[in-house]
C-alpha atoms as a PDB file:
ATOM      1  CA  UNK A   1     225.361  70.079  18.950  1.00  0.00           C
ATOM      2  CA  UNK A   2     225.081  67.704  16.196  1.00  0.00           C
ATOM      3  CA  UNK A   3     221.564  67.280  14.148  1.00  0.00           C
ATOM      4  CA  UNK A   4     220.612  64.249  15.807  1.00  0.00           C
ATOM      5  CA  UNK A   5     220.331  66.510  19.130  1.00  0.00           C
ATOM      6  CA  UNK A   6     219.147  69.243  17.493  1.00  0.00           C
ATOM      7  CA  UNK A   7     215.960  67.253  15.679  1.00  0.00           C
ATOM      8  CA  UNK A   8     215.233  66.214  19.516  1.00  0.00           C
ATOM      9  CA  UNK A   9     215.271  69.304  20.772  1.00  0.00           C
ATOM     10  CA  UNK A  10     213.158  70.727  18.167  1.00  0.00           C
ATOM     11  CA  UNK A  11     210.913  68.178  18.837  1.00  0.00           C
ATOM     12  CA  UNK A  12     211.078  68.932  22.229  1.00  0.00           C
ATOM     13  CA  UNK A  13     210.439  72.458  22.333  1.00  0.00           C
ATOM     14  CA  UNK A  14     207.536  71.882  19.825  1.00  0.00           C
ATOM     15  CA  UNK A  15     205.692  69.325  22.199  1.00  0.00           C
ATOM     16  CA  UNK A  16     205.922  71.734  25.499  1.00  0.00           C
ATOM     17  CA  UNK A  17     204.086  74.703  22.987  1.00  0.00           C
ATOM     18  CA  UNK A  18     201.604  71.982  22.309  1.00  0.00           C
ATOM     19  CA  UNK A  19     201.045  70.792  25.569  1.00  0.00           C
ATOM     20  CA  UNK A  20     201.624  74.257  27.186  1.00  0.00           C
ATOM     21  CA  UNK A  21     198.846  75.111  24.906  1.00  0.00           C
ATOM     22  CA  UNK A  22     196.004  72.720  26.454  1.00  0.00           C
ATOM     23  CA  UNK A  23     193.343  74.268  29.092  1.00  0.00           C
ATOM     24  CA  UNK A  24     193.583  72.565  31.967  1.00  0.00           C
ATOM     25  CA  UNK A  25     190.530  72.727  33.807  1.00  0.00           C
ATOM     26  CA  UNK A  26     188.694  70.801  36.594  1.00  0.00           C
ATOM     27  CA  UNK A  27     185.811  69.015  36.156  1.00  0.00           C
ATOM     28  CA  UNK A  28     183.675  71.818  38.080  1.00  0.00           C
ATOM     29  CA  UNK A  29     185.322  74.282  35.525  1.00  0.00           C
ATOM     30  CA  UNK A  30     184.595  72.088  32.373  1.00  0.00           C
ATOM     31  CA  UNK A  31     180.616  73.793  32.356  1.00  0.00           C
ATOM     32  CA  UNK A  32     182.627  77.294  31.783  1.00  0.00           C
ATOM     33  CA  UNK A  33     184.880  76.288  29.246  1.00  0.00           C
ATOM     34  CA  UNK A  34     182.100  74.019  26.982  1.00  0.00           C
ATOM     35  CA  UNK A  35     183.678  72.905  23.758  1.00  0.00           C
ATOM     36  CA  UNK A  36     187.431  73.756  25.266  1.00  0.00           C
ATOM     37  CA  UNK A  37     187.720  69.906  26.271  1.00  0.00           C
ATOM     38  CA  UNK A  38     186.662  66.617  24.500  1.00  0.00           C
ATOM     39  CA  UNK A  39     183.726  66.540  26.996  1.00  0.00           C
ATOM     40  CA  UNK A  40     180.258  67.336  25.230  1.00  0.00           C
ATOM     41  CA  UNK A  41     178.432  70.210  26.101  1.00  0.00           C
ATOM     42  CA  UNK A  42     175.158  68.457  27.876  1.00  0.00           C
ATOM     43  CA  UNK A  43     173.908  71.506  30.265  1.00  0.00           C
ATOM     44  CA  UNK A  44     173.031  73.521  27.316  1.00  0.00           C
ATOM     45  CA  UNK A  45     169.145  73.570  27.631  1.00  0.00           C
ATOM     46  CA  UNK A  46     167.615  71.897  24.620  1.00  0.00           C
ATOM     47  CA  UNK A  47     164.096  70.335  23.528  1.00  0.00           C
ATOM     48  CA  UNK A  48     163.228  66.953  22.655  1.00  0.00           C
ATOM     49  CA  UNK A  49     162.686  65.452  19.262  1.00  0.00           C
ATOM     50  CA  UNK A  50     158.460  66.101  19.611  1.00  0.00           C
ATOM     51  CA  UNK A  51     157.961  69.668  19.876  1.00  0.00           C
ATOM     52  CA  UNK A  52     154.855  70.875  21.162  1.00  0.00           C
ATOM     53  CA  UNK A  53     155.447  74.572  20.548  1.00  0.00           C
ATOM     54  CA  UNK A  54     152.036  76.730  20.330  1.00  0.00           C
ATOM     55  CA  UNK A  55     150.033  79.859  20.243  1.00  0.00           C
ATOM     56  CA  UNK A  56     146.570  79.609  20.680  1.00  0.00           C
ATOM     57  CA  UNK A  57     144.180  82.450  20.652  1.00  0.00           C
ATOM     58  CA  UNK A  58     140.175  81.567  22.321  1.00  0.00           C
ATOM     59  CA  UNK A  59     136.710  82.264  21.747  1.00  0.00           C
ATOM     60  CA  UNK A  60     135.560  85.504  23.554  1.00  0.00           C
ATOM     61  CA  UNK A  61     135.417  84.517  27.642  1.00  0.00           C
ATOM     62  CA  UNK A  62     136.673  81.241  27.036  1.00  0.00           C
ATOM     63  CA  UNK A  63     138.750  79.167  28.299  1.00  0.00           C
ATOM     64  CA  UNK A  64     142.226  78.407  26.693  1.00  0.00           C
ATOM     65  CA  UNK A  65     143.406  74.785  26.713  1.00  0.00           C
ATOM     66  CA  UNK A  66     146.832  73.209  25.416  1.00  0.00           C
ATOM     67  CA  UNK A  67     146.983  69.286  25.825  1.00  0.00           C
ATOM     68  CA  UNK A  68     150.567  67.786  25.429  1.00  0.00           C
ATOM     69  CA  UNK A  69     149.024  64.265  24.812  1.00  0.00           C
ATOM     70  CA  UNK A  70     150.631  61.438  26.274  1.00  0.00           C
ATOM     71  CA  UNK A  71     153.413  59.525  24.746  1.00  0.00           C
ATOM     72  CA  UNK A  72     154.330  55.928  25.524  1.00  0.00           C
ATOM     73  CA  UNK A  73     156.955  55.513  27.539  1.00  0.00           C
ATOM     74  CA  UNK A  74     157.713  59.336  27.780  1.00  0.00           C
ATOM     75  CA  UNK A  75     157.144  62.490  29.302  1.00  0.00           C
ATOM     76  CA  UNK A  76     156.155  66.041  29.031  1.00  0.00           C
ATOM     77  CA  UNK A  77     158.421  68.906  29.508  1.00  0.00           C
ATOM     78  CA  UNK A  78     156.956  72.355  29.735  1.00  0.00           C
ATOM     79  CA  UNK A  79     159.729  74.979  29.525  1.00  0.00           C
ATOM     80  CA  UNK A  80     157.405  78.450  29.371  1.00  0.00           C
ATOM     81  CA  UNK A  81     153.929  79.535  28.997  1.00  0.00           C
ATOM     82  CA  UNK A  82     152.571  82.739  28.203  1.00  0.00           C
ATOM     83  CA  UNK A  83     149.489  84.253  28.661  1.00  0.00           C
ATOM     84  CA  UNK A  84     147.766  87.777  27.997  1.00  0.00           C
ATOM     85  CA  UNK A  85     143.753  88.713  27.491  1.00  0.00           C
ATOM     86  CA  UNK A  86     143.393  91.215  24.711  1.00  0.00           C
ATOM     87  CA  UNK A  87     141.091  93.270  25.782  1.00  0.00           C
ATOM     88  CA  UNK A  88     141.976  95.850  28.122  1.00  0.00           C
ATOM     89  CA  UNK A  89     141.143  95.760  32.121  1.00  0.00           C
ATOM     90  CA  UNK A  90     140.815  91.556  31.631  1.00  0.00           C
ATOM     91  CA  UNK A  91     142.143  89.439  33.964  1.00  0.00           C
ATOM     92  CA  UNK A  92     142.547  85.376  34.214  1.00  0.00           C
ATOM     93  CA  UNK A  93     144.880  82.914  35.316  1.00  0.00           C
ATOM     94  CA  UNK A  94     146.680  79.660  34.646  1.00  0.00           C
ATOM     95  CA  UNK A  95     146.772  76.113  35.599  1.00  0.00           C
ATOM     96  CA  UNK A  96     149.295  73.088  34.563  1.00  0.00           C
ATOM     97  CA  UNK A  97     147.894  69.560  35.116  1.00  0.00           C
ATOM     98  CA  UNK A  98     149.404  66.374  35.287  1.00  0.00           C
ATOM     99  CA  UNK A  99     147.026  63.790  34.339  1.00  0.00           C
ATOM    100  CA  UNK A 100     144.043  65.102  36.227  1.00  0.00           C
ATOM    101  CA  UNK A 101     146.348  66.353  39.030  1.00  0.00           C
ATOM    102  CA  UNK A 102     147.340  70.365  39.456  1.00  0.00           C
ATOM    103  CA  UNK A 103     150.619  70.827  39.738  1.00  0.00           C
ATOM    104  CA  UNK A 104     151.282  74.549  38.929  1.00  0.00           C
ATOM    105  CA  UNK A 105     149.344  77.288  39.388  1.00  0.00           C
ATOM    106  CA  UNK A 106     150.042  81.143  38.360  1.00  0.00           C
ATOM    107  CA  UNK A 107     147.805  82.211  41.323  1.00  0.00           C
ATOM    108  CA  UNK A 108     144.557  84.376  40.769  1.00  0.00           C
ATOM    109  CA  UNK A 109     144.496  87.279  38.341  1.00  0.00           C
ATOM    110  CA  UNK A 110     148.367  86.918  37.211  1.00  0.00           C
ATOM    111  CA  UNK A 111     147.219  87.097  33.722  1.00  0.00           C
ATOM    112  CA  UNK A 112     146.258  90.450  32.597  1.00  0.00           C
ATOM    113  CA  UNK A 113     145.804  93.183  29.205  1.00  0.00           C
ATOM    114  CA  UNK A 114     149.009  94.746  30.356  1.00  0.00           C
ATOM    115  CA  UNK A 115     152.331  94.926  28.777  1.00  0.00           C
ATOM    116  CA  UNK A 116     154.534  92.761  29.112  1.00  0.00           C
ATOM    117  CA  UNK A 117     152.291  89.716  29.339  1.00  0.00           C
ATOM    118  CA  UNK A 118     152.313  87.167  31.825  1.00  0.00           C
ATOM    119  CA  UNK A 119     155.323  84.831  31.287  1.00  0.00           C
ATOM    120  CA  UNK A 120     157.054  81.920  33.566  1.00  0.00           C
ATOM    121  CA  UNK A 121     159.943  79.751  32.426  1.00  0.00           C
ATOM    122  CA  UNK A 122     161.282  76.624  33.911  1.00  0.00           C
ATOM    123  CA  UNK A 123     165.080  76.000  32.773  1.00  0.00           C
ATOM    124  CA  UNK A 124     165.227  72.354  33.277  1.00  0.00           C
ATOM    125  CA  UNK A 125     161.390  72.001  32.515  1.00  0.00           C
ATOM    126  CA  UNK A 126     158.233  71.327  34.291  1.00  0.00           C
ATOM    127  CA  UNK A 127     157.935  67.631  33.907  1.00  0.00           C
ATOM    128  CA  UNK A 128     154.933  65.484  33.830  1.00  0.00           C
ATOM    129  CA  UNK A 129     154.977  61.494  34.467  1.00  0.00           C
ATOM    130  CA  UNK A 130     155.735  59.170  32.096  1.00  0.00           C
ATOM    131  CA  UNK A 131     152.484  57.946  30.268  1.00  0.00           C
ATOM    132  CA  UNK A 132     150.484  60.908  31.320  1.00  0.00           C
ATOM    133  CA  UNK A 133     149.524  63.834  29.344  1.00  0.00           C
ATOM    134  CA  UNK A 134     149.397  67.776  30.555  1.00  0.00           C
ATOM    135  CA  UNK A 135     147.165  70.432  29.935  1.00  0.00           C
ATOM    136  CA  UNK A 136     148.078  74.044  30.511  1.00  0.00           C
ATOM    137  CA  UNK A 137     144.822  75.807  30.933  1.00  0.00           C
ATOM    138  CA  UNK A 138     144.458  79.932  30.467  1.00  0.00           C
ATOM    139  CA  UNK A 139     141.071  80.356  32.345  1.00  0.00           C
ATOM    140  CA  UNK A 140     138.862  82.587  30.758  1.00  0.00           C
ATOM    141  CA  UNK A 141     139.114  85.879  30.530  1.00  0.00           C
ATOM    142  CA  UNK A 142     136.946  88.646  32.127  1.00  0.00           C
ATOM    143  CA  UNK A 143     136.553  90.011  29.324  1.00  0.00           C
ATOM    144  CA  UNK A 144     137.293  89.428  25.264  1.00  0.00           C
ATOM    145  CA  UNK A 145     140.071  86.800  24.292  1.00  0.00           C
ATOM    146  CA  UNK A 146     142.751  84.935  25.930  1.00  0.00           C
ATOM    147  CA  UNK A 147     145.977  84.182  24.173  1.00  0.00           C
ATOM    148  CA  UNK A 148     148.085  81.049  25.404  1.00  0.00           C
ATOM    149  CA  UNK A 149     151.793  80.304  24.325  1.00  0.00           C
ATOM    150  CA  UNK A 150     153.095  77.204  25.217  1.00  0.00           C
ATOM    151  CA  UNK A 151     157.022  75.677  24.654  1.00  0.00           C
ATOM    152  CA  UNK A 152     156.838  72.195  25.182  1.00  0.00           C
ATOM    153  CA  UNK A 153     158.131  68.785  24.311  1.00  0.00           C
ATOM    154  CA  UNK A 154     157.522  65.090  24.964  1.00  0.00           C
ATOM    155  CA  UNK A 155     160.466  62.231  24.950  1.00  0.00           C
END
């Protein structure tokens, strides 16, 4: 085998590691293998550029209120809210308005003293309509203070 044939097979051999090297996945595979391909990673849940993270601690057997105030031509995202009274035996709830419209509600009494604390998450996000600001109310409690955390964004 002269060089000539030899530098080709070398070559060869060298491009088969390479390309025996390459994942090959499926498109309905690429989610598992994120960063393996040149496709981006875009299901990894993120926030938006205007946070609206909080913690918000009321007045004794008051209400709680956390307005994500509107933003032109965007929307608000509400990926978890917390809620707890601090003083034992108290109990409250929670509400999520769109605009002046309900459109989540924890049900009555979910919120209580008692570890762990209320807590609901949406993955993808609770979203309001564009233009339109939401307020996640913690009702008041029966009793002492009401804490509210809220992870939120607007874009």
């Amino acid at each position: 085998m002269g060089i000539r044939h030899m530098k080709r097979f070398i070559i060869g051999v060298v491009v088969s590691i390479m390309l025996l090297s390459i994942p090959m996945v499926s498109d309905a595979q690429k989610s598992f293998y994120c960063g393996a391909t040149p496709v981006p990673c875009s299901s990894a849940p993120s926030q938006g550029l205007t946070l609206s993270n909080s913690q918000t601690t009321g007045a004794v057997t008051t209400a709680v209120v956390v307005t994500l105030a509107a933003l032109t031509g965007a929307r608000a995202h509400v990926y978890s809210i917390e809620g707890r009274c601090n003083t034992a035996a108290a109990t409250s709830d929670m509400t999520i308005a769109d605009g002046g419209t309900t459109i989540w509600t924890s049900g009555p009494l979910a919120v209580t003293a008692a570890a762990p604390q209320f807590r609901r998450e949406w993955p993808a996000g609770l979203t309001g309509t564009t233009n339109t600001a939401m307020t996640i109310t913690l009702a008041a409690c029966t009793a002492g203070t009401g804490t509210l955390i809220v992870q939120a964004d607007r874009y």
